[in-house]
Protein backbone atom coordinates (compact mmCIF):
# COMPACT_ATOMS: atom_id res chain seq x y z
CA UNK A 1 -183.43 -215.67 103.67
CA UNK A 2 -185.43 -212.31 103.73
CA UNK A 3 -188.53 -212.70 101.32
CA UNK A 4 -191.08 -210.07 100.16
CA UNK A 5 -194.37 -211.18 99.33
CA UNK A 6 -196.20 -208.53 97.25
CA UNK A 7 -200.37 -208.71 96.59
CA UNK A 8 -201.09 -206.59 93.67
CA UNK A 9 -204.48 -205.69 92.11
CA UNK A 10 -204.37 -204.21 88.66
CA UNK A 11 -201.23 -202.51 89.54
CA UNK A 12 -202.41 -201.16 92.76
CA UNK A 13 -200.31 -202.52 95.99
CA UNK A 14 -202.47 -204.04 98.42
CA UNK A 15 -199.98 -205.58 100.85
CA UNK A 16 -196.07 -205.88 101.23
CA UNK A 17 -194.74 -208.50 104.03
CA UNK A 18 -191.45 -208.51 104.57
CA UNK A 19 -189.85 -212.04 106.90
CA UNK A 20 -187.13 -213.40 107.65
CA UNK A 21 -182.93 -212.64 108.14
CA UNK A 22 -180.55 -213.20 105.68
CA UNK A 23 -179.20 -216.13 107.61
CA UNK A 24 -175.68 -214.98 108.18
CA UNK A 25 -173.21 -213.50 110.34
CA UNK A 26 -170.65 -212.14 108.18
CA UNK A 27 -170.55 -208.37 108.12
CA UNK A 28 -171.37 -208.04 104.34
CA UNK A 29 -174.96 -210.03 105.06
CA UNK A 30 -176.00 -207.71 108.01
CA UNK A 31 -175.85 -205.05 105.44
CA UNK A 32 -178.37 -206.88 103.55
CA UNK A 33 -180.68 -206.68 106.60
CA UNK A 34 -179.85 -203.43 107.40
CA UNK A 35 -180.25 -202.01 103.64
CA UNK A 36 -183.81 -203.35 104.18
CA UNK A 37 -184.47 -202.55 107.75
CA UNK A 38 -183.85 -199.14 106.46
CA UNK A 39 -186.15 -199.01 103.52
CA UNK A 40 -188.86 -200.50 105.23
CA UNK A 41 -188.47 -197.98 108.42
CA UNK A 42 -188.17 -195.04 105.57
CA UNK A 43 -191.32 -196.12 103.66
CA UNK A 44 -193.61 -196.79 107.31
CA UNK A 45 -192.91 -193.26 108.54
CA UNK A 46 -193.63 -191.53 104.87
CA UNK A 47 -196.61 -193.50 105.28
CA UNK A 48 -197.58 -192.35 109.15
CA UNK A 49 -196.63 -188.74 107.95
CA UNK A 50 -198.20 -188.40 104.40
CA UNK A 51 -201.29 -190.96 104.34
CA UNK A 52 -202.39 -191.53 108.25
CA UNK A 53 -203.90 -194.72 109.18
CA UNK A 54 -204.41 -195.76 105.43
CA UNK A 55 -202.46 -198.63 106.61
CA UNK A 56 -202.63 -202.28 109.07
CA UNK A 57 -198.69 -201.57 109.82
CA UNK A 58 -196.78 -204.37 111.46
CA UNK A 59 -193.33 -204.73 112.42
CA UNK A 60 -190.65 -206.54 114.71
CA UNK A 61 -187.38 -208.07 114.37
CA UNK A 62 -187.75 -209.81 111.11
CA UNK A 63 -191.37 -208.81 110.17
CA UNK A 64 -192.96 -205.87 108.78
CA UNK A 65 -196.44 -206.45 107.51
CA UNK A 66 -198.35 -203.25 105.43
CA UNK A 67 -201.71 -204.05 104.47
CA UNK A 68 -203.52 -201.17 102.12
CA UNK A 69 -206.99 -200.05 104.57
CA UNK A 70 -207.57 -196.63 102.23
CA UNK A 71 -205.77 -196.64 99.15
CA UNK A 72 -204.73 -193.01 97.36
CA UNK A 73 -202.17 -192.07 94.63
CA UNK A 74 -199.68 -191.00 97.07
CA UNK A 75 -199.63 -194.29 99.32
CA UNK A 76 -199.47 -195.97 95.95
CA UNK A 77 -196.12 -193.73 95.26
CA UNK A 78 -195.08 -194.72 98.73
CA UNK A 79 -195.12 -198.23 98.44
CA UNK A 80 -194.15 -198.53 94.75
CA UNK A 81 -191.02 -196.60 95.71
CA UNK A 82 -190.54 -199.21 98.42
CA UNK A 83 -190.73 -202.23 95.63
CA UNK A 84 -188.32 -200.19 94.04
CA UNK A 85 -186.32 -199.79 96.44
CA UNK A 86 -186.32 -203.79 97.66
CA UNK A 87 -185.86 -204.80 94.09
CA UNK A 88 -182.40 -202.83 94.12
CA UNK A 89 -181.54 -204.66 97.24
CA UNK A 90 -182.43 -208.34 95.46
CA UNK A 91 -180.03 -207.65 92.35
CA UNK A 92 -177.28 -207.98 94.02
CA UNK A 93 -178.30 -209.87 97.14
CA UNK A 94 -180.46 -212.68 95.17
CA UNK A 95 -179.12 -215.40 97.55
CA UNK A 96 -180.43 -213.99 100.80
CA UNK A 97 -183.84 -211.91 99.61
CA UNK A 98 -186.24 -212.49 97.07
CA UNK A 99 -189.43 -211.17 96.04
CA UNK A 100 -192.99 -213.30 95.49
CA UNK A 101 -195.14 -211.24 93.37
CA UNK A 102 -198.96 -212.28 93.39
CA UNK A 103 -201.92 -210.65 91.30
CA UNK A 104 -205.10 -211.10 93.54
């Protein structure tokens, strides 16, 4: 199972991790990695391009680790339209991804 754990300060994203396969080797599952390999790869290099090394960014085969260094309104647009994008992904994949949402 993928899982998303999301750190949140008074609406403000302070870190997104990202673990884990969705277990499976039927084609329709891969898509669920890939529809979040994709994401995550989309939202790291609008982050590298628009808000330079505001960010810890970690990633490898089943890992991708953001962690908020210098926080601005447009890396909070950047990884808010990541959530988004994940929580599209977990409505109709809820078996093999889910999302942990903690206020810190």
């Amino acid at each position: 199972m993928i899982k998303v754990y999301l750190n949140q300060k008074s609406q403000r994203i302070l870190s997104v991790k990202i673990t884990g396969h969705a277990n499976s080797t039927t084609e329709m599952l891969d898509l669920v990695c890939a529809e979040v390999s994709a994401v995550s790869v989309g939202a790291l290099n609008a982050i590298e391009t628009l808000c330079k090394d505001s960010c810890l960014i970690q990633m490898e085969s089943g890992y991708v680790s953001i962690e908020v260094k210098s926080d601005s309104d447009t890396l909070q647009i950047i990884l808010k339209t990541l959530v988004i994008q994940l929580e599209t992904i977990i409505k109709t994949n809820k078996k093999y991804i889910k999302m942990i949402r903690r206020e810190v």
